[in-house]
C-alpha atoms as a PDB file:
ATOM      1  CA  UNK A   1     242.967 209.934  88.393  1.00  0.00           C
ATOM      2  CA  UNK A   2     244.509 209.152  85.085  1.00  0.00           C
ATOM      3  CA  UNK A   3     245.018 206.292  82.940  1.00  0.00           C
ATOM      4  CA  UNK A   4     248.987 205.066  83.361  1.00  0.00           C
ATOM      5  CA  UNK A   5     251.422 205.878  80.479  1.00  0.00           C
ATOM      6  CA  UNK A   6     254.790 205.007  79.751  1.00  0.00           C
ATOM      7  CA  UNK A   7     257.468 208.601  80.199  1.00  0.00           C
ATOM      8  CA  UNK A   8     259.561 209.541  77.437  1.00  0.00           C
ATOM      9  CA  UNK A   9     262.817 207.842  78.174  1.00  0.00           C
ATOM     10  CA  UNK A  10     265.794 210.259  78.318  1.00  0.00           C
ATOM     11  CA  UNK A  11     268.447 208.274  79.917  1.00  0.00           C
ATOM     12  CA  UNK A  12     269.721 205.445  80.815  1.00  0.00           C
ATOM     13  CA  UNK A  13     267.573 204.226  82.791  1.00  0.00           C
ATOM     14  CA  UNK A  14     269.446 202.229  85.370  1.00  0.00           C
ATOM     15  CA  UNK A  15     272.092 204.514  86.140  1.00  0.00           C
ATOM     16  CA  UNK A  16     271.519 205.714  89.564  1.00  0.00           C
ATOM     17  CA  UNK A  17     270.168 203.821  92.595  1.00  0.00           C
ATOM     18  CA  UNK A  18     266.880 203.746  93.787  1.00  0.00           C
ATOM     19  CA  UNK A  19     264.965 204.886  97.130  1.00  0.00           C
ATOM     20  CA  UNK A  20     262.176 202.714  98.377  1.00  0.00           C
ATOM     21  CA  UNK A  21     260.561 203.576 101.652  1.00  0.00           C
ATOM     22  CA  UNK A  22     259.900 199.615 102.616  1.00  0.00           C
ATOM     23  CA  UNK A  23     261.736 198.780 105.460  1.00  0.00           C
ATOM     24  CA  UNK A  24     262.476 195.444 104.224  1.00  0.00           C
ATOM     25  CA  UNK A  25     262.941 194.677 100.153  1.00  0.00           C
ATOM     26  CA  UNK A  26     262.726 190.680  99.980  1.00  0.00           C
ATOM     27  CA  UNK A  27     263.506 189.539  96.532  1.00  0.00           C
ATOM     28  CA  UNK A  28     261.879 186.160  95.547  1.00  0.00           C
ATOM     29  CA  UNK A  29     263.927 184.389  92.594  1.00  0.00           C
ATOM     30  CA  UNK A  30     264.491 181.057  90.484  1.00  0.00           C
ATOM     31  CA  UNK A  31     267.168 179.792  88.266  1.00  0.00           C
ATOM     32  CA  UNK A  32     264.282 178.870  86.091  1.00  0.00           C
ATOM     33  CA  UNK A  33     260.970 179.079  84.851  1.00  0.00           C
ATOM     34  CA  UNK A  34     257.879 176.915  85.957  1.00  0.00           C
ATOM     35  CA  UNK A  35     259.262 176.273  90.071  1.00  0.00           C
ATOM     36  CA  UNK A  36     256.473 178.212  91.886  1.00  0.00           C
ATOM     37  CA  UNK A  37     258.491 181.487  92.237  1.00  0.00           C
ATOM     38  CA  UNK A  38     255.199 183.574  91.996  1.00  0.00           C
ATOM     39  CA  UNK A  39     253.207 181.325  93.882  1.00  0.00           C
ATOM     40  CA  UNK A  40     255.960 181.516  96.846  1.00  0.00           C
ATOM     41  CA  UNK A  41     255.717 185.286  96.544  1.00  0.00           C
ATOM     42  CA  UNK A  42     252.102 185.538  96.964  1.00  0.00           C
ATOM     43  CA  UNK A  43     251.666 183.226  99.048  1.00  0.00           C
ATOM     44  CA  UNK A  44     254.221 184.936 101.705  1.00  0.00           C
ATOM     45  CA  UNK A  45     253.251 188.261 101.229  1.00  0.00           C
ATOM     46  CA  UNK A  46     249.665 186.954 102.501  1.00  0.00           C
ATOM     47  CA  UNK A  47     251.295 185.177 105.310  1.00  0.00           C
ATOM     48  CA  UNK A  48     253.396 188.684 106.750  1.00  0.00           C
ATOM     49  CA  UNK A  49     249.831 190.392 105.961  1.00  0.00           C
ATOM     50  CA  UNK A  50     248.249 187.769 108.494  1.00  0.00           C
ATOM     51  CA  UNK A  51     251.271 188.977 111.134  1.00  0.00           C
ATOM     52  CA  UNK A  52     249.845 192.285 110.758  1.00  0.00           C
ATOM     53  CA  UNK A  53     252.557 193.224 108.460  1.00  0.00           C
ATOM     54  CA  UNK A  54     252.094 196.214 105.963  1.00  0.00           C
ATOM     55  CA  UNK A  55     252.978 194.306 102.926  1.00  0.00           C
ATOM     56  CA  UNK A  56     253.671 195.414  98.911  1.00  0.00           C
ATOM     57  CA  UNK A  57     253.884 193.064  96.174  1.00  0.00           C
ATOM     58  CA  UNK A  58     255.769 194.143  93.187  1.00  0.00           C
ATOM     59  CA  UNK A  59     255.355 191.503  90.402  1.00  0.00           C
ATOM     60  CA  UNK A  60     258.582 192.005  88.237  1.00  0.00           C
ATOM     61  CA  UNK A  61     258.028 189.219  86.173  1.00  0.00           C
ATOM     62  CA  UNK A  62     257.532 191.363  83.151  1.00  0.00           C
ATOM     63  CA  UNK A  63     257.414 188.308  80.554  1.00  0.00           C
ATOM     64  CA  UNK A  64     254.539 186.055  82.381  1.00  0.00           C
ATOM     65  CA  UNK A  65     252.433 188.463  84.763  1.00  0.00           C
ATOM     66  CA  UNK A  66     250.964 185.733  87.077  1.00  0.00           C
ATOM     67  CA  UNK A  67     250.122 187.467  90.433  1.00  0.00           C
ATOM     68  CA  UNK A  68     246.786 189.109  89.367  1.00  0.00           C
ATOM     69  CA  UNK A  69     245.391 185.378  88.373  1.00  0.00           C
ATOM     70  CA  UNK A  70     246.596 184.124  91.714  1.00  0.00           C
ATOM     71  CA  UNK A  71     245.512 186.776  93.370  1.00  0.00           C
ATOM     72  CA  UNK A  72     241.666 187.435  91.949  1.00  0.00           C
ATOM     73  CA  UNK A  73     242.438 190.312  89.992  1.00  0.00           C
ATOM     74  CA  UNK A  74     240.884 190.748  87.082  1.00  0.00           C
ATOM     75  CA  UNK A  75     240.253 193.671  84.664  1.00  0.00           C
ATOM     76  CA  UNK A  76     241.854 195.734  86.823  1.00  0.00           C
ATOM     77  CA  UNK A  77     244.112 198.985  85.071  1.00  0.00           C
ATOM     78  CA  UNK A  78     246.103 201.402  87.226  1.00  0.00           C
ATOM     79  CA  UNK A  79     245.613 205.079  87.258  1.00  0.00           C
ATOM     80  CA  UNK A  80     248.061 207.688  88.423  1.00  0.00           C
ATOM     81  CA  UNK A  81     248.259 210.236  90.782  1.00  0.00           C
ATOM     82  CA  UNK A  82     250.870 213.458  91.140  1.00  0.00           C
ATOM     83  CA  UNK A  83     252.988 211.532  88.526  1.00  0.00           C
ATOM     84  CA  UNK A  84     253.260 208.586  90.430  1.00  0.00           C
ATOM     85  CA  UNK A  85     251.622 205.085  89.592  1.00  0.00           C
ATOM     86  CA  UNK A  86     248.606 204.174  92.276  1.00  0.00           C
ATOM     87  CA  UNK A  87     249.156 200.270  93.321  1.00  0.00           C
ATOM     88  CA  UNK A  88     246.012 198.166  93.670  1.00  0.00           C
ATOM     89  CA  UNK A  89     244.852 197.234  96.742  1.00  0.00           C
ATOM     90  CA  UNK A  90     243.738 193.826  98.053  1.00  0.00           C
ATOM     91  CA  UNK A  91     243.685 191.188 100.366  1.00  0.00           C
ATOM     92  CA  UNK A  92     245.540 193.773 102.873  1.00  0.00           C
ATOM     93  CA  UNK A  93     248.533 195.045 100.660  1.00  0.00           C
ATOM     94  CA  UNK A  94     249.398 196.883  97.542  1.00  0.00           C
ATOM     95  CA  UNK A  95     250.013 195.627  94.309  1.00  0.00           C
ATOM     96  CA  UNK A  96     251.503 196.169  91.605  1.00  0.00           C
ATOM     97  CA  UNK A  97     252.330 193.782  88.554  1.00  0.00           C
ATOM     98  CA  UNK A  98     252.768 194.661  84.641  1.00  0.00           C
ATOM     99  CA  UNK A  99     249.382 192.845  84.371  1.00  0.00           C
ATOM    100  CA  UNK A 100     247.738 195.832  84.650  1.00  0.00           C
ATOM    101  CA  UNK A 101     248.751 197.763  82.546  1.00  0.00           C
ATOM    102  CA  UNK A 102     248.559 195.850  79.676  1.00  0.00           C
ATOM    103  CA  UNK A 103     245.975 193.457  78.010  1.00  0.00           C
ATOM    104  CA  UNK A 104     245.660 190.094  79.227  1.00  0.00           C
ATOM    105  CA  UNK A 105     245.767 188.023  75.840  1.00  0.00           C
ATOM    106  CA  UNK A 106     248.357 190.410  74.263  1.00  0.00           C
ATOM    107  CA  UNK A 107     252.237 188.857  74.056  1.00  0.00           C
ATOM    108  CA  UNK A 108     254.349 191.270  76.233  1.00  0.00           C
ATOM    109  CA  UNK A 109     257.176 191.599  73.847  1.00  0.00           C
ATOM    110  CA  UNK A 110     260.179 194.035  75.622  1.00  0.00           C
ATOM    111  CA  UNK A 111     263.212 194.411  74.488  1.00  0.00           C
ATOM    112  CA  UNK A 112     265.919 195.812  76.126  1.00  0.00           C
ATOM    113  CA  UNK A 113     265.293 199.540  76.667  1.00  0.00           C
ATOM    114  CA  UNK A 114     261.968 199.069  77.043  1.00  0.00           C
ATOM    115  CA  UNK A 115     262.012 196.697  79.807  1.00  0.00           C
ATOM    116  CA  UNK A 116     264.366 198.689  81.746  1.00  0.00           C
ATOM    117  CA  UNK A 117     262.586 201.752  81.568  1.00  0.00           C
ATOM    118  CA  UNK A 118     259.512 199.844  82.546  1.00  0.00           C
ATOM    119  CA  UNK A 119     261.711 198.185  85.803  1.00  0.00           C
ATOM    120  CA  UNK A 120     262.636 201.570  86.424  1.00  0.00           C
ATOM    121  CA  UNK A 121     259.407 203.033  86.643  1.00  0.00           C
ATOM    122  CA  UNK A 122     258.037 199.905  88.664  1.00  0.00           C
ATOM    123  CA  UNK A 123     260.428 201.086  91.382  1.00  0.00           C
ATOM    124  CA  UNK A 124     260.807 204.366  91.321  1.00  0.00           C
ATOM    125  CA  UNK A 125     257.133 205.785  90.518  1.00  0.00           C
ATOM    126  CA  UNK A 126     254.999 203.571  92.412  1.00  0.00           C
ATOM    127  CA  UNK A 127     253.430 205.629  95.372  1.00  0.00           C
ATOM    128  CA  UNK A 128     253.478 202.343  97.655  1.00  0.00           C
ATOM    129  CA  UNK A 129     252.742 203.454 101.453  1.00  0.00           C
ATOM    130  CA  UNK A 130     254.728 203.078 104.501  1.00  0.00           C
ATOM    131  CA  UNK A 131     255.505 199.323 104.001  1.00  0.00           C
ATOM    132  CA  UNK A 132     257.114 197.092 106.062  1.00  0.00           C
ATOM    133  CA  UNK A 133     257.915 194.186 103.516  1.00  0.00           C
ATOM    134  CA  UNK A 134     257.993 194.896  99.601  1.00  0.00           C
ATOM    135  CA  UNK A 135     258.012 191.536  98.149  1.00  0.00           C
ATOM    136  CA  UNK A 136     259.452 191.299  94.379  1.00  0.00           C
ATOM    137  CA  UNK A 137     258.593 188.710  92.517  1.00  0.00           C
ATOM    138  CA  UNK A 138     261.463 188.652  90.300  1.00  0.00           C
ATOM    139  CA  UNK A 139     261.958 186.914  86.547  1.00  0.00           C
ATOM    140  CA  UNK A 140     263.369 183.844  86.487  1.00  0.00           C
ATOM    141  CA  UNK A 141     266.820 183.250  85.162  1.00  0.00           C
ATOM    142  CA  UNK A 142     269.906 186.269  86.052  1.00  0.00           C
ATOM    143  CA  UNK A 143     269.130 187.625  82.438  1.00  0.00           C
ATOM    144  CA  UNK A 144     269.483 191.350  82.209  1.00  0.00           C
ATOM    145  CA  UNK A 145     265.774 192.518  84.747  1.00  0.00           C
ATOM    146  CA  UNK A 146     266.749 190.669  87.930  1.00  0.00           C
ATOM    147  CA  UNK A 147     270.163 191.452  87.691  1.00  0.00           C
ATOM    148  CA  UNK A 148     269.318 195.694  86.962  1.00  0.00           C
ATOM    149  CA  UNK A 149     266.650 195.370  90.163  1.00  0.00           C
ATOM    150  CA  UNK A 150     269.137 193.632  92.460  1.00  0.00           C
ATOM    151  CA  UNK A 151     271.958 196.342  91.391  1.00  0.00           C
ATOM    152  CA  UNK A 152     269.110 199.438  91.479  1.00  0.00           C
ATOM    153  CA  UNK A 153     268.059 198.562  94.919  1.00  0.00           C
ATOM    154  CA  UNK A 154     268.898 198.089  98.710  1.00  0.00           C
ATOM    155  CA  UNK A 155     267.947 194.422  99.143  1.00  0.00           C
ATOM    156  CA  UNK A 156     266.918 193.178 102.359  1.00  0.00           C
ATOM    157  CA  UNK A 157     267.622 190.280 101.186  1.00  0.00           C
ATOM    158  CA  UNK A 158     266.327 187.041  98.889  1.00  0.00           C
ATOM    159  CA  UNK A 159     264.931 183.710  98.948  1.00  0.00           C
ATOM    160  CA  UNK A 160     266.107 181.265  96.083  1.00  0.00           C
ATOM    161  CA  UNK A 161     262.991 178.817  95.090  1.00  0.00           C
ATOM    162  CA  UNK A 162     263.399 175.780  93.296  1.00  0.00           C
ATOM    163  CA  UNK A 163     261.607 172.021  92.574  1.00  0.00           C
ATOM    164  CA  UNK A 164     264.547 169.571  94.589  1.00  0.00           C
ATOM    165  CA  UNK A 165     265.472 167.915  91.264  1.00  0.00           C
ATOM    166  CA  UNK A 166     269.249 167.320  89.490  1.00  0.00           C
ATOM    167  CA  UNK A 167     268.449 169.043  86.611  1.00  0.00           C
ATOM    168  CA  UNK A 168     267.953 172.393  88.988  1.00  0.00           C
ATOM    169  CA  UNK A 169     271.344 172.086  90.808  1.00  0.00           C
ATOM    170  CA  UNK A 170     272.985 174.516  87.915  1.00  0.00           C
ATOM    171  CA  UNK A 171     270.128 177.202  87.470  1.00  0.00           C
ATOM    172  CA  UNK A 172     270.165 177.665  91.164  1.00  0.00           C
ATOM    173  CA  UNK A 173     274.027 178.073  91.701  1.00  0.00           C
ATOM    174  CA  UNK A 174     274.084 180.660  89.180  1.00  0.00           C
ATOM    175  CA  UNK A 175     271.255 182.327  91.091  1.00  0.00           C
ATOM    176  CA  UNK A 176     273.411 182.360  94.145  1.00  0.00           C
ATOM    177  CA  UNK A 177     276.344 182.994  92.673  1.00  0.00           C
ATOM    178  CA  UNK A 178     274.291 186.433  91.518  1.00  0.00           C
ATOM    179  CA  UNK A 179     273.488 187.321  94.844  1.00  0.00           C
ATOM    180  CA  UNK A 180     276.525 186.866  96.225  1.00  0.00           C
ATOM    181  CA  UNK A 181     278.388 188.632  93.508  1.00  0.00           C
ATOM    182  CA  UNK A 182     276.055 191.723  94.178  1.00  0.00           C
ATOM    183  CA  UNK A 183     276.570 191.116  97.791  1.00  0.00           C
ATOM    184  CA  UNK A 184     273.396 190.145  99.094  1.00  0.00           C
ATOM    185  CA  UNK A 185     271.745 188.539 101.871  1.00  0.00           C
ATOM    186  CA  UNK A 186     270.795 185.154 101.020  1.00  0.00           C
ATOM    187  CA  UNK A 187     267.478 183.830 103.774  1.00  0.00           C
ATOM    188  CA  UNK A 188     267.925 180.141 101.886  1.00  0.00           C
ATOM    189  CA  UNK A 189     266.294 177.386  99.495  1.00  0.00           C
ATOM    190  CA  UNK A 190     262.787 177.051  99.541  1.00  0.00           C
ATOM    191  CA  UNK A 191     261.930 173.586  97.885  1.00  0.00           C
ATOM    192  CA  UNK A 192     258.638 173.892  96.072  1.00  0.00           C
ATOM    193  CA  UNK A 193     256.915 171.191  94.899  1.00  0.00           C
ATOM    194  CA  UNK A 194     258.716 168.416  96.979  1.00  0.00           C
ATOM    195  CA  UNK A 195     256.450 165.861  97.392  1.00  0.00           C
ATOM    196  CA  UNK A 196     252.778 164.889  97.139  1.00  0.00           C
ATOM    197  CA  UNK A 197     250.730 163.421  99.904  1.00  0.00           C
ATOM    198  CA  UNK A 198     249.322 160.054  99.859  1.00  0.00           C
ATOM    199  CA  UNK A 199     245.697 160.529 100.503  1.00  0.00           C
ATOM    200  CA  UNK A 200     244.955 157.051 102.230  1.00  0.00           C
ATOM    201  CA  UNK A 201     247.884 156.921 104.368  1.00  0.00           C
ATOM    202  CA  UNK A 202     249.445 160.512 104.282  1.00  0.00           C
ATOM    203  CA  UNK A 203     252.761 159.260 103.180  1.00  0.00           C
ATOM    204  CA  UNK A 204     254.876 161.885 101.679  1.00  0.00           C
ATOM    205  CA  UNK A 205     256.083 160.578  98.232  1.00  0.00           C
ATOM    206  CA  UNK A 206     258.961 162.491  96.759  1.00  0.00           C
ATOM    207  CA  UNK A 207     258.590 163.751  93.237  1.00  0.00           C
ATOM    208  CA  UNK A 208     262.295 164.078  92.592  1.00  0.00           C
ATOM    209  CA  UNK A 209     264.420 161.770  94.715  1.00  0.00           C
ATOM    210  CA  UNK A 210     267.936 162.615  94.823  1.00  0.00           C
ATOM    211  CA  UNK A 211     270.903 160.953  94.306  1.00  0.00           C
ATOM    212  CA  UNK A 212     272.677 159.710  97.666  1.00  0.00           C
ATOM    213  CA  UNK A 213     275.971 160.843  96.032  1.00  0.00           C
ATOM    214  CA  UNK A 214     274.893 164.445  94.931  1.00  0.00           C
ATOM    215  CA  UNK A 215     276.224 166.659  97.371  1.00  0.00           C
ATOM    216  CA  UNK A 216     275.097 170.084  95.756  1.00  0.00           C
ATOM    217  CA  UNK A 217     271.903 169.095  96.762  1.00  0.00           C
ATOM    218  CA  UNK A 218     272.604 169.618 100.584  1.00  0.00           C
ATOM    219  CA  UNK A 219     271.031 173.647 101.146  1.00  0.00           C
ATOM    220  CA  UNK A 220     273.336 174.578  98.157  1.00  0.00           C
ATOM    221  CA  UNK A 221     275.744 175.973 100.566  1.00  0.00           C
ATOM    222  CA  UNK A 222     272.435 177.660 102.340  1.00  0.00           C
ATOM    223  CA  UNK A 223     269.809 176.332 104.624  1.00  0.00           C
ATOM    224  CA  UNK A 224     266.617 174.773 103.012  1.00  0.00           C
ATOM    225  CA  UNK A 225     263.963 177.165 104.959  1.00  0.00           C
ATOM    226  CA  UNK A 226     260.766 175.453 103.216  1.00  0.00           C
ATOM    227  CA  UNK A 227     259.835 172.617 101.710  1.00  0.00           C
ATOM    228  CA  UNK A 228     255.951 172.839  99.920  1.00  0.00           C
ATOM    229  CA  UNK A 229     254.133 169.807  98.243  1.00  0.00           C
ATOM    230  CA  UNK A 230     253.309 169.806  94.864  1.00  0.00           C
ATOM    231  CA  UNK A 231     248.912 170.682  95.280  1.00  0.00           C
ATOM    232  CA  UNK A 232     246.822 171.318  92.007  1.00  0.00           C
ATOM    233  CA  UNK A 233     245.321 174.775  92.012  1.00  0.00           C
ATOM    234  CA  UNK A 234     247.462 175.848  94.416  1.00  0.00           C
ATOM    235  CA  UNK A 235     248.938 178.817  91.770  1.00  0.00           C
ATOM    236  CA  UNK A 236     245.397 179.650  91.043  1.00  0.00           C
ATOM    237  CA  UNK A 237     242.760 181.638  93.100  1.00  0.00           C
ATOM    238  CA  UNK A 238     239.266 180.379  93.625  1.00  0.00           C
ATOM    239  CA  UNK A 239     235.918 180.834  91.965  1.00  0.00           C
ATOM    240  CA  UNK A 240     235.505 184.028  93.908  1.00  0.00           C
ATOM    241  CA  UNK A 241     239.173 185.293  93.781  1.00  0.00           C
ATOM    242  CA  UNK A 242     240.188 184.053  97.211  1.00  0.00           C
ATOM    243  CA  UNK A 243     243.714 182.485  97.368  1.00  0.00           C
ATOM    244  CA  UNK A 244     244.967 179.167  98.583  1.00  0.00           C
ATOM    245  CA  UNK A 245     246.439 180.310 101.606  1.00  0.00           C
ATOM    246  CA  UNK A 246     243.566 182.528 103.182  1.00  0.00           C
ATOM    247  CA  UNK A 247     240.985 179.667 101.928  1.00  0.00           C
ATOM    248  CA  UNK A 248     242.940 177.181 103.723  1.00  0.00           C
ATOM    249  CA  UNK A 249     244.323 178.797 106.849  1.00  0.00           C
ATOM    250  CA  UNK A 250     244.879 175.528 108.837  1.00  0.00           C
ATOM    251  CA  UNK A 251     246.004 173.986 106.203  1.00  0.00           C
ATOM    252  CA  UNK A 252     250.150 172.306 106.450  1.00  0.00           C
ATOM    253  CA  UNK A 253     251.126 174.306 103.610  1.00  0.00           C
ATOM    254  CA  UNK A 254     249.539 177.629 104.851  1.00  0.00           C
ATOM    255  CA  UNK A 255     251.267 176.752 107.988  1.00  0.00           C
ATOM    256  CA  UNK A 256     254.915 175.899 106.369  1.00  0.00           C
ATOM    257  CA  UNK A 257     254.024 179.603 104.968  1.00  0.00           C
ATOM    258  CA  UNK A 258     253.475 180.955 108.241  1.00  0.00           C
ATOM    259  CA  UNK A 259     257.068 179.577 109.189  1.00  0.00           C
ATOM    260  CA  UNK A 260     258.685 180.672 105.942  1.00  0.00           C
ATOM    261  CA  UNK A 261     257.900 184.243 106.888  1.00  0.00           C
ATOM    262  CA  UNK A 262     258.464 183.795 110.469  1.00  0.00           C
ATOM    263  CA  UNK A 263     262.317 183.195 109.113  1.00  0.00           C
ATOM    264  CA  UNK A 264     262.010 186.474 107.046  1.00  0.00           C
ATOM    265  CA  UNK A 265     260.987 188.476 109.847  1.00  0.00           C
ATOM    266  CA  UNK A 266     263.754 187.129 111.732  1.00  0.00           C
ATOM    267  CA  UNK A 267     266.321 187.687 108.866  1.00  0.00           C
END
């Protein structure tokens, strides 16, 4: 075993396509920053573990690494082996996330060629196992990463999160309009952070209610396939590193997880 490092770049490199040997490559994106995309992505890659899935999570989100917090990985760096980057293991899948291999009060400034060569090497030098799902945690935005991972790979296909509110209509059209332009499979709308449950009576109170005349707002041409409340600490792990979903098994949101991936299974 060997401490990671970056390889000499000698090409560009995006130009050829990439062979994964998941079965199933689920993307997991947002128009913007700050909807719950990585908290979505976790959170279903536990739930296809719990259907005895063999599950990777690739954490693409090279600008704000969140997955190790969520996930109770700490000071954890990745080694190599035979040239190939060694995921981390835990909770029942591999990992793998820009968080470890860098410092975790550091900026992560990358420009351009850098962060491509880094994509590239997230997807074509990790030695992930047999999988059956690799979930990617994409950036937000269709800046220059997403778009270079959804053109590099074979997507299975992707799930479009977003908080149900007017100012989101535009970010997530353009994030459709991406997948269809790169002819993708689109599952449908997740719609995180919906509402919040009254405590006393258990009245759902939505935090963004809609106009009656906004018709984008109606699946966005696609089917809403989740709707999640907005819970503090959900994004974060516990004092012993155990996530919100396999804390909480019978919990509703756990559950509306359980369905979420049901749909993904079922395409």
């Amino acid at each position: 075993m060997q401490k990671y490092e970056f390889k000499k770049i000698e090409k560009n490199p995006m130009d050829n396509k990439i062979s994964m040997s998941a079965k199933n490559i689920i993307a997991v994106a947002s128009g913007k920053g700050g909807v719950g995309k990585s908290t979505v992505s976790v959170n279903l890659a536990l739930s296809l573990v719990s259907k005895g899935k063999k599950v990777g999570l690739l954490d693409a989100d090279i600008y704000g690494p969140n997955v190790p917090l969520m996930l109770g990985i700490k000071n954890e760096k990745v080694t190599t082996e035979d040239n190939k980057i060694i995921p981390i293991k835990k909770h029942g899948m591999e990992i793998m996330s820009v968080g470890f291999i860098t410092e975790e009060d550091k900026a992560l400034i990358w420009r351009g060629p850098l962060a491509m060569k880094l994509i590239e090497q997230f997807l074509g030098d990790v030695k992930w196992g047999e999988l059956d799902y690799l979930i990617i945690d994409l950036p937000p935005g269709t800046g220059d990463v997403p778009l270079s991972i959804i053109q590099k790979l074979k997507l299975t296909g992707a799930v479009i999160v977003t908080t149900p509110q007017e100012a989101a209509v535009a970010d997530v059209l353009k994030m459709i309009n991406m997948f269809e332009t790169t002819k993708n499979h689109i599952y449908g709308i997740v719609e995180n952070m919906k509402y919040i449950t009254c405590p006393n009576s258990s009245e759902k109170i939505e935090l963004f209610p809609k106009s009656e005349d906004n018709e984008d707002f109606k699946g966005f041409k696609y089917e809403t396939i989740a709707e999640f409340p907005f819970i503090p600490g959900i994004g974060n792990k516990d004092k012993d590193g155990t996530p919100f979903y396999l804390r909480y098994r019978e919990h509703d949101t756990s559950i509306e997880y359980d369905n979420l991936a049901d749909k993904v299974i079922k395409g």
